[in-house]
Each structure stands twice: as C-alpha cells, then as structure tokens.
Protein backbone atom coordinates (compact mmCIF):
# COMPACT_ATOMS: atom_id res chain seq x y z
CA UNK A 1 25.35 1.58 11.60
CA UNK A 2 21.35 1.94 12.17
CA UNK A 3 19.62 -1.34 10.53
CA UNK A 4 15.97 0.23 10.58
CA UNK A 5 13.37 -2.16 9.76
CA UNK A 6 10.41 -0.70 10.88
CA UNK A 7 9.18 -0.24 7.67
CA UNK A 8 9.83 0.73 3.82
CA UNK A 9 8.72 4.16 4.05
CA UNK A 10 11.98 5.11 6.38
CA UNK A 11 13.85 5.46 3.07
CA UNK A 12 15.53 8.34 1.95
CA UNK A 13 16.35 9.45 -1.79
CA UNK A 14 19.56 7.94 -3.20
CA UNK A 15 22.06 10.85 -5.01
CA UNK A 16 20.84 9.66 -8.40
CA UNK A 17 16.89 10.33 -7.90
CA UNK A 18 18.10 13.82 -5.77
CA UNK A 19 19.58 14.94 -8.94
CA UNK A 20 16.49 14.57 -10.70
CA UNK A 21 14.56 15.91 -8.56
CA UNK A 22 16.93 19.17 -8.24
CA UNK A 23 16.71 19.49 -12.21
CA UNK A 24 12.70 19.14 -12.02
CA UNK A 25 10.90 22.03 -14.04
CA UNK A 26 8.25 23.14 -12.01
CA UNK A 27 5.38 25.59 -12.17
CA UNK A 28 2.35 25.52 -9.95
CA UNK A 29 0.27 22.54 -9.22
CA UNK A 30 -2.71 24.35 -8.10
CA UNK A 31 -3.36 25.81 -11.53
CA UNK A 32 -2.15 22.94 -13.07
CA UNK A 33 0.81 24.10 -14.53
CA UNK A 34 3.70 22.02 -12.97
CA UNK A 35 5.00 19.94 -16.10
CA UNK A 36 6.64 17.47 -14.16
CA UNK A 37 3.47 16.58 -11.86
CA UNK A 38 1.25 16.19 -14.94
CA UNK A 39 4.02 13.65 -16.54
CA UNK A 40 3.94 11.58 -13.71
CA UNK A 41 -0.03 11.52 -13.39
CA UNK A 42 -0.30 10.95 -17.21
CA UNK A 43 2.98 8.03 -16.61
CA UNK A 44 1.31 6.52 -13.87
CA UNK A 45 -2.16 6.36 -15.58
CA UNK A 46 -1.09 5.05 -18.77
CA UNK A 47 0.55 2.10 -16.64
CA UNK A 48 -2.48 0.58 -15.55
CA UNK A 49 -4.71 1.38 -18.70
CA UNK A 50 -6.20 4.89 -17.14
CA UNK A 51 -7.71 8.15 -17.97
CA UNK A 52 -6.53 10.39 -15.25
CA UNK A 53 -3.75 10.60 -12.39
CA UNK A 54 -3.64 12.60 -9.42
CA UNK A 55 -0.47 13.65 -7.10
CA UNK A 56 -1.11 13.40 -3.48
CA UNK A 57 0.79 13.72 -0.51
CA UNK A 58 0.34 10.87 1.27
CA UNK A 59 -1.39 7.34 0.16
CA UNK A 60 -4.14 7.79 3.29
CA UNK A 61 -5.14 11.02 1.57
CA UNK A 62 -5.34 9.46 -2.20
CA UNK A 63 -7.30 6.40 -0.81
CA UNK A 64 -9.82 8.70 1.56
CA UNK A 65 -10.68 10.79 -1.71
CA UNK A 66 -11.42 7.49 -3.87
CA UNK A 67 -13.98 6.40 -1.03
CA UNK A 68 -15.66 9.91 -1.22
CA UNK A 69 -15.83 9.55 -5.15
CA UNK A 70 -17.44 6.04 -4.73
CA UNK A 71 -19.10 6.63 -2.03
CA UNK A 72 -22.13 8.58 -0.47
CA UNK A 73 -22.84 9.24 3.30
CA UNK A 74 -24.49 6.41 5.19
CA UNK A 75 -23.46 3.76 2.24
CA UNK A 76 -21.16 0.52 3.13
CA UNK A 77 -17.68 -0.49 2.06
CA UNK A 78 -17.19 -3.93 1.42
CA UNK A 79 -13.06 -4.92 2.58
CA UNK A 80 -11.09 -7.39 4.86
CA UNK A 81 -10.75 -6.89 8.40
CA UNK A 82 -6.91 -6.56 7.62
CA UNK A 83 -7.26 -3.39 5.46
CA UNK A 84 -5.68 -0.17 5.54
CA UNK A 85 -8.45 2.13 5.19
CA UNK A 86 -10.22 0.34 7.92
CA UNK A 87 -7.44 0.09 10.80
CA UNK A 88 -4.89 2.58 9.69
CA UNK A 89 -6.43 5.76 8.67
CA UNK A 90 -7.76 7.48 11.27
CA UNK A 91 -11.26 6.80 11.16
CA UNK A 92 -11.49 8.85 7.56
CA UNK A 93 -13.87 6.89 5.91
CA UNK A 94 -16.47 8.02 8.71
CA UNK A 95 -15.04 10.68 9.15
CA UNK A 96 -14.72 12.21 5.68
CA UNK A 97 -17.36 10.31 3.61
CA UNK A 98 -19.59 9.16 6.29
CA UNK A 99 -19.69 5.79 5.46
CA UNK A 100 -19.44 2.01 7.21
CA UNK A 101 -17.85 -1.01 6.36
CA UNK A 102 -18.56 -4.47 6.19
CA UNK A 103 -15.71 -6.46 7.27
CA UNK A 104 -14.92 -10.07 5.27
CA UNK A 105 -12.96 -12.40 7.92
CA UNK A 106 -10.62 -13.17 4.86
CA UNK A 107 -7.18 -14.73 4.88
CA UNK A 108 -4.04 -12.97 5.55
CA UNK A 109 -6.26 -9.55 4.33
CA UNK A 110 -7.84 -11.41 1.18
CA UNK A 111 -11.02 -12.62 0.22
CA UNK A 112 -13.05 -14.44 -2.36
CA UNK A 113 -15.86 -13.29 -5.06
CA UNK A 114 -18.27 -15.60 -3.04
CA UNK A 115 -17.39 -13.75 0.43
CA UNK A 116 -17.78 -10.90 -1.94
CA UNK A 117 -20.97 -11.46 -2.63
CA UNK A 118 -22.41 -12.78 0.87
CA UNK A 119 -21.64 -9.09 1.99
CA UNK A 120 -23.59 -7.02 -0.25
CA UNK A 121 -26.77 -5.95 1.54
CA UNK A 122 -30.19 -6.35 -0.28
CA UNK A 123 -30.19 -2.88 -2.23
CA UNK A 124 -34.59 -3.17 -1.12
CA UNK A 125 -33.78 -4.23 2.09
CA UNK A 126 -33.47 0.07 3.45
CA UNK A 127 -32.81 -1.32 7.07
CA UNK A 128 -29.28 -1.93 6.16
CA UNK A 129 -26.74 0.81 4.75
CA UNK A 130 -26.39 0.36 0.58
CA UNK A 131 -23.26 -1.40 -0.50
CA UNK A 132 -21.42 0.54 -2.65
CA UNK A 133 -17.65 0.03 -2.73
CA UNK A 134 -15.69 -3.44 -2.43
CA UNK A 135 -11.78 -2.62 -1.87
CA UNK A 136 -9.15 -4.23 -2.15
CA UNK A 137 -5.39 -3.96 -0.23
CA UNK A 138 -2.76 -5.35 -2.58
CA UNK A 139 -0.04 -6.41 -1.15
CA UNK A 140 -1.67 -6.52 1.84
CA UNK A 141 -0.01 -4.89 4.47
CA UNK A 142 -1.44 -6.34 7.94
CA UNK A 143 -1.31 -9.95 6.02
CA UNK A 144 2.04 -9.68 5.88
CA UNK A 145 2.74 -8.46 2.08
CA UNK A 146 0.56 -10.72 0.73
CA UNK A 147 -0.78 -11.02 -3.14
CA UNK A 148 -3.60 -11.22 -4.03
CA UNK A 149 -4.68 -14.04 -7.41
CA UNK A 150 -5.22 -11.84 -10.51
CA UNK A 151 -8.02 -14.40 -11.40
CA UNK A 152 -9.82 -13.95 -7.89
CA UNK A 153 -10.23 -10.30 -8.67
CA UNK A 154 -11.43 -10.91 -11.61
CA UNK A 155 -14.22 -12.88 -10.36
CA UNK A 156 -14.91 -9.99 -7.60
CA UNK A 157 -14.77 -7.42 -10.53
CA UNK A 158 -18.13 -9.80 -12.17
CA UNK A 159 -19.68 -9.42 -8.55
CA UNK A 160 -19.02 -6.22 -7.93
CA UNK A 161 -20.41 -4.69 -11.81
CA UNK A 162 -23.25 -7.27 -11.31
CA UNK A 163 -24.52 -4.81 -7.92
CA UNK A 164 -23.50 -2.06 -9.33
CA UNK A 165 -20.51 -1.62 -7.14
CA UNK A 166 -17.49 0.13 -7.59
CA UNK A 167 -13.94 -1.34 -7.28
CA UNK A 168 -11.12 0.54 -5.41
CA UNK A 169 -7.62 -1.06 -5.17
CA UNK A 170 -5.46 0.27 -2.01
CA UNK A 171 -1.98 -0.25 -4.20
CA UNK A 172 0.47 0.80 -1.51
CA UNK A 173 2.72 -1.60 -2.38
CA UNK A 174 1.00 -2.80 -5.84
CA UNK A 175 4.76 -2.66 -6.86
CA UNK A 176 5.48 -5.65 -4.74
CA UNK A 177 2.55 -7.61 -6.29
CA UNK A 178 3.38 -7.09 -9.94
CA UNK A 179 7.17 -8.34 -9.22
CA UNK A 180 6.18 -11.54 -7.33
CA UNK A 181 3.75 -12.44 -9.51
CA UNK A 182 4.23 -10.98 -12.57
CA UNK A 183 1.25 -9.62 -13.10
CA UNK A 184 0.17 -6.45 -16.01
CA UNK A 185 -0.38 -3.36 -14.60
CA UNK A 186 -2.81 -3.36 -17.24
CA UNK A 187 -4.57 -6.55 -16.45
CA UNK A 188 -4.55 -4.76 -12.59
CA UNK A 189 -6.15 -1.16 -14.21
CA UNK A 190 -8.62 -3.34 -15.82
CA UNK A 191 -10.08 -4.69 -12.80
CA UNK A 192 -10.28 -1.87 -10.68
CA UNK A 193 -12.31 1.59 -11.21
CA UNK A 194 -9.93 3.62 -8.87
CA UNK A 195 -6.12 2.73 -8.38
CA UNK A 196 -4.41 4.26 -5.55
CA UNK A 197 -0.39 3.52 -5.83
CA UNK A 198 2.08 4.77 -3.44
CA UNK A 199 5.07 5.75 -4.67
CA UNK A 200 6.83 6.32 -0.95
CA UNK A 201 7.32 2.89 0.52
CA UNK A 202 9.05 0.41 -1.65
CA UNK A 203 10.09 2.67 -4.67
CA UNK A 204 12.01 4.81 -2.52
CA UNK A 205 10.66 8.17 -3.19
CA UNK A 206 10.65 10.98 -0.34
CA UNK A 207 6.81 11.57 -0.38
CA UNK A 208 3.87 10.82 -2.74
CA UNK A 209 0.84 8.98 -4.31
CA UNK A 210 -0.94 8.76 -6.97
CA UNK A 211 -4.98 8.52 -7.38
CA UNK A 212 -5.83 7.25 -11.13
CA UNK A 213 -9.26 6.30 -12.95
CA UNK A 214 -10.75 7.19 -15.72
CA UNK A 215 -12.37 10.61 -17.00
CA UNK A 216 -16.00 10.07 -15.04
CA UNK A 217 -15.18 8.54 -11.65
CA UNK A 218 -12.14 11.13 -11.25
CA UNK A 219 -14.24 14.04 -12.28
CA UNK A 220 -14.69 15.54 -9.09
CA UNK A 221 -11.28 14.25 -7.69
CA UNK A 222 -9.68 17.53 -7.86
CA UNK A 223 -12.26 19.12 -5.45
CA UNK A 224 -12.08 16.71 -3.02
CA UNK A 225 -8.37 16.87 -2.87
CA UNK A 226 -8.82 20.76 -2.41
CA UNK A 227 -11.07 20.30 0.38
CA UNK A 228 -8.91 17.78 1.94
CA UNK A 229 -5.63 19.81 1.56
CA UNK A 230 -3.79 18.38 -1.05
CA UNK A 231 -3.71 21.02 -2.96
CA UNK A 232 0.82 21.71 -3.27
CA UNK A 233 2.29 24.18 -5.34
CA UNK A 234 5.48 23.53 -7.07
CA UNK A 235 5.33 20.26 -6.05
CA UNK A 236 7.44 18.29 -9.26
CA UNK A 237 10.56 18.29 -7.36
CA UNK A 238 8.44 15.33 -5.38
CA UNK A 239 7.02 14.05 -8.65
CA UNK A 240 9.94 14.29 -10.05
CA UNK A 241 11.24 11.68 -7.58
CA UNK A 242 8.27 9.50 -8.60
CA UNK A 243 9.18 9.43 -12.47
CA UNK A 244 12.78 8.02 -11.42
CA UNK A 245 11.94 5.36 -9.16
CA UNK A 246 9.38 3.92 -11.90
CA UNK A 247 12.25 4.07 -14.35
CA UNK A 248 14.74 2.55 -12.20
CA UNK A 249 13.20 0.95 -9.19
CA UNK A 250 10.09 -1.49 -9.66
CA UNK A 251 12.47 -4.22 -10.84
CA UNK A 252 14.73 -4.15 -8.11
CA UNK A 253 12.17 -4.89 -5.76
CA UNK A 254 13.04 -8.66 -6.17
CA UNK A 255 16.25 -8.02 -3.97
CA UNK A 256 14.09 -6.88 -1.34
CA UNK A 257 11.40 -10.01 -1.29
CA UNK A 258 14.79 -12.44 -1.36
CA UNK A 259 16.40 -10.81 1.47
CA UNK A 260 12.76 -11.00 3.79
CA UNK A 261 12.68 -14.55 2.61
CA UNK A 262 16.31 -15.03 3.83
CA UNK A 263 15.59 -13.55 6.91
CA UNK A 264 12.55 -15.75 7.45
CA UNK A 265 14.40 -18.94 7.16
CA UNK A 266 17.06 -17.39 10.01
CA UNK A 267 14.26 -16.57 12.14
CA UNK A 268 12.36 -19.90 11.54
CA UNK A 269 15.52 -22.26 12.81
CA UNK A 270 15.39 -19.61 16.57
CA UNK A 271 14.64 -21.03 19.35
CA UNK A 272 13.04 -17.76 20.88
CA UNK A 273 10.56 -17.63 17.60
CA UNK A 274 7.39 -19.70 17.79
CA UNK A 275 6.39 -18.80 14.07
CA UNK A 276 6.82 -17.13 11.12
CA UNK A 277 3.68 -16.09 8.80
CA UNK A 278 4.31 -16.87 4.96
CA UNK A 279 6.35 -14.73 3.20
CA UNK A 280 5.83 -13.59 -0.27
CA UNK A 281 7.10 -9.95 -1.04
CA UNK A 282 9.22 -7.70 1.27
CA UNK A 283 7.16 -8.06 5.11
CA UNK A 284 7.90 -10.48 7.72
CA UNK A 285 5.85 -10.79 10.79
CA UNK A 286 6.82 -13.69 13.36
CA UNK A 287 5.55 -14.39 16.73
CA UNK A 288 7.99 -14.63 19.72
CA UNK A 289 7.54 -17.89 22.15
CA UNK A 290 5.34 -17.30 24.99
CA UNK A 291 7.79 -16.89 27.57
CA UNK A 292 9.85 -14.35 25.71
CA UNK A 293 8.96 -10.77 26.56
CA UNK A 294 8.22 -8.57 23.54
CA UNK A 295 9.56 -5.29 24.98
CA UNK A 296 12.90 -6.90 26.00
CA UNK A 297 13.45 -8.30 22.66
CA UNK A 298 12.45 -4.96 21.32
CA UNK A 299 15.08 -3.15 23.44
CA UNK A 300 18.01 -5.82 22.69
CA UNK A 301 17.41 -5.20 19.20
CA UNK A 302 17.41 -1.51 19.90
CA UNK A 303 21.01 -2.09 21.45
CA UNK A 304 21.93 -3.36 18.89
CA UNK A 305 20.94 -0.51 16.38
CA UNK A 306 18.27 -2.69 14.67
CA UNK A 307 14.68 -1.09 14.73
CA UNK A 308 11.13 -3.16 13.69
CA UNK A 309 7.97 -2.78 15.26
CA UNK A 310 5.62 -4.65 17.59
CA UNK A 311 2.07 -5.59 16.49
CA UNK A 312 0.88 -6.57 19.63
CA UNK A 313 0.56 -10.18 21.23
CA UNK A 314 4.22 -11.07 20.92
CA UNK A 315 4.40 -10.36 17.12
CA UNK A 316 7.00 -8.77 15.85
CA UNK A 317 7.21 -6.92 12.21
CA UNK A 318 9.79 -6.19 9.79
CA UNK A 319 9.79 -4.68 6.14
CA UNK A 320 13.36 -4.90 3.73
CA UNK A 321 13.63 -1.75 1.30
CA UNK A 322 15.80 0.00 -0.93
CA UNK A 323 18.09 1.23 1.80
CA UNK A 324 18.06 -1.48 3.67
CA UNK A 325 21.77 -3.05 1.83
CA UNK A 326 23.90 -6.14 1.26
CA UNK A 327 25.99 -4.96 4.65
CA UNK A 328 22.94 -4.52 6.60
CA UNK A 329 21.74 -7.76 5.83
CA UNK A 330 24.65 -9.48 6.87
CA UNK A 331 24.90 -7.64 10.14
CA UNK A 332 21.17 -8.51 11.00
CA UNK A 333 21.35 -12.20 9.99
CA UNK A 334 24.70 -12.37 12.46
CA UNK A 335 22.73 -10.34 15.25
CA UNK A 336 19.19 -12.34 15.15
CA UNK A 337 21.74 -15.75 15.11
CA UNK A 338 23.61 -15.12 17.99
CA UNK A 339 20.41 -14.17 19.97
C-alpha cells in the first residue's frame, strides 16, 4: 500500500465516474460541437451566477487566459505574495500578458480591502504601471488551504469597481471553501468578474478546468485559449468526468478536511514537529524541529510508502483527497505515531 500525500491532484477516477466518462457523447470541441463539454461549461457557469464557461486543460492555463482578458501589457496585478499565479506558473503572467504584480504581504495568502486599496497605483501618476486586476487564491494553496471571509471580498469587490479594476478568483480548490464555510457559489460568482475552478484536485477528476464570466469579459476567451493551445477535440470524455464529480463529489469533501484536521492533532502531540499552521480544509503544512533533518524524514516516510512534499526550511506539506481512504488513514496515523 502507497499512502501518497503529496497532493490532491494524484487522484485517479473511481469505476463509477470511468463509466461516465466511457458513455460520454462527444463531437468536436474545436467547432464547438462536443455536447458534453458545452453541458459542463453551461453547469459550471450557472453555479456561480455566469454567462459563459470554458474547458481547459489545466487550471495554470484557465487562470493565464483570465489575466490576458483583464489585462494589457505593462499593467499591474494586484495579489498576495502566497498566490498561485505569482509563484507557481511559470512566469506566465510576464510571459504571456506582459504584465507585473504588486505583491500584498497578506496572511496565510489573504488580504484586506484596505491593503487592497494601498496597492493601486495613482492611475495619473504614468511612472508606475496601471493597476488593473486584483486576484484572489481561494482556498489558498501556499497558506495552507485557507478561506477566505465572503464579507472581506465583498469589501475588495467595492475597491476594486471603485478603480475600475477587474476581479479574478484563482478557484483551484473553491470546492474546499464553499464546504467549510458554506458559502453560495452564487454569492462567490457575484463578487468576482472571472472564476477559474479546477475540477482536477479535490473533485477527483483525471484532468480539467473551467474559465467562466459573463458574455463581455469572456468574449475573446476562445482566442486566447487557441493561441495558448487549449484548443482539444473530442474532449467530453474529460468533461464528462467533470459533470460527475459535481454531482457526486463537492459534498464529500468534508471527509477530507476531518481527516487533515485529525492528522494535525497527531502531528501536533510529536516530539520531532515544532508546529503545525492552522488547518481549515484538506492541507497541512508543519515545520520539523530544528535538529531534525528534512531529507531524512522525507526518506523514512518514503520507506514507509507514504509520499508528501517539502516546502523548504524544514516544512513539510500534505494534502487528504478522494483516494486517500479510511485504511490509509489509519496506517499513516500509526506510522507518524510510532516515529
């Protein structure tokens, strides 16, 4: 038995959501024509109150093509040092929009409507790039699958319409959010102009994302995907996958977030832990003691057939998912106790 908690994107379908996908109707994407695709863009848009929903590939590729639609070259995005789109893909912003950011020294990868609003250079002042986007990572990943106050964004939504910025929510693992706090998706969709969600992490679902707004800001969405490669053909037996875990997999989530909690309180009572960073949803991060060497901890756990990843300076990460079961919990709470 492997217990791989690297992350919640090293799940594979169950037999259930493979059946669906194998009885997907499918046509081609590129003209449109794939039934399934456009039922889960028109499902995952009417979620959150939207126009328009786009299949991508990946979640990196659905959140690079929101900053181009927001976005032109030499302008600023306004996000937490802790986001994804700054640390974790690839340099695309610069790369594919041209753009800069302006970090907010937030906490755990969240920050306030005043922060908010101390970023946004003068829009007269032409020494300093134009702010144009303020985006948002919910849960955020880097913070440890933290969630963001529905009532904070709301008060960043006023700051950001008041510049005339736009609003992009990174919604890898949006999922996560609405279960722990039991938040709308609507109340969410009516915050934010662009929504990406990912639909690969903790719903369990092989591959995908999905990029939704409404009619004007997602005009031009379809080109940009082209030019960035998206483009798939008879890709519903993916979407497919997508329309089953929203039907049978948000709610479950809740198992997940216990388990990480459970798992916190093991690691909190170890002697070779010096702390463990709040837990909310289904990431735990905790920070070895000085003297213990991350690599060799690494490679007992490896021994043992348990798999998380480092994130430097003797902390440690860990993420519970779908495949991640009742007997796999049990065998990792024995192994971490008898460390």
């Amino acid at each position: 038995m492997i217990v791989d908690l690297r992350s919640d994107t090293v799940t594979v379908p169950t037999k259930k959501m493979l059946e669906s996908m194998m009885d997907s109707k499918v046509g081609d994407d590129v003209y449109g024509e794939d039934p399934t695709v456009n039922l889960l863009q028109a499902k995952v848009a009417s979620m959150f109150g939207k126009d328009v929903g786009m299949f991508f590939p990946s979640g990196t590729m659905a959140n690079q093509t929101a900053i181009k639609l927001h976005t032109n070259p030499g302008e600023q995005i306004i996000c937490d040092k802790y986001s994804h789109i700054y640390n974790y893909e690839g340099g695309g912003a610069s790369f594919n929009s041209g753009v800069s950011f302006n970090l907010i020294d937030g906490d755990r990868g969240m920050f306030n409507s005043k922060q908010a609003a101390d970023s946004i250079n003068p829009k007269d002042f032409y020494h300093s790039p134009l702010s144009s986007l303020i985006a948002v990572e919910n849960t955020t990943n880097k913070g440890g699958g933290a969630c963001w106050d529905i009532n904070e964004l709301k008060k960043i939504q006023k700051v950001a319409k008041l510049n005339e910025l736009g609003m992009h929510l990174d919604g890898a693992r949006i999922w996560n959010a609405m279960v722990y706090k039991e938040h709308n998706p609507l109340d969410i969709g009516g915050v934010f102009d662009t929504i990406s969600v990912c639909l690969s992490k903790g719903l369990g679902c092989p591959i995908g994302s999905v990029l939704i707004g409404d009619n004007e800001i997602m005009s031009n969405a379809l080109r940009i995907r082209k030019i960035l490669g998206g483009g798939m053909r008879q890709a519903g037996y993916l979407a497919s996958a997508g329309i089953f875990a929203l039907d049978n997999n948000i709610n479950r989530l809740s198992e997940d977030h216990q388990r990480a909690h459970e798992i916190g309180e093991v690691l909190a009572k170890s002697k070779y832990v010096k702390s463990v960073e709040k837990i909310e949803t289904n990431i735990v991060i905790f920070e070895l003691n000085k003297e213990i060497n991350e690599t060799s901890f690494i490679d007992k756990l490896n021994s043992l057939n348990i798999k998380l990843i480092s994130m430097g300076s003797n902390k440690l990460r860990l993420v519970t998912h779908i495949n991640y079961t009742n007997i796999h919990h049990d065998y990792f709470l024995s192994s971490i106790k008898s460390l």
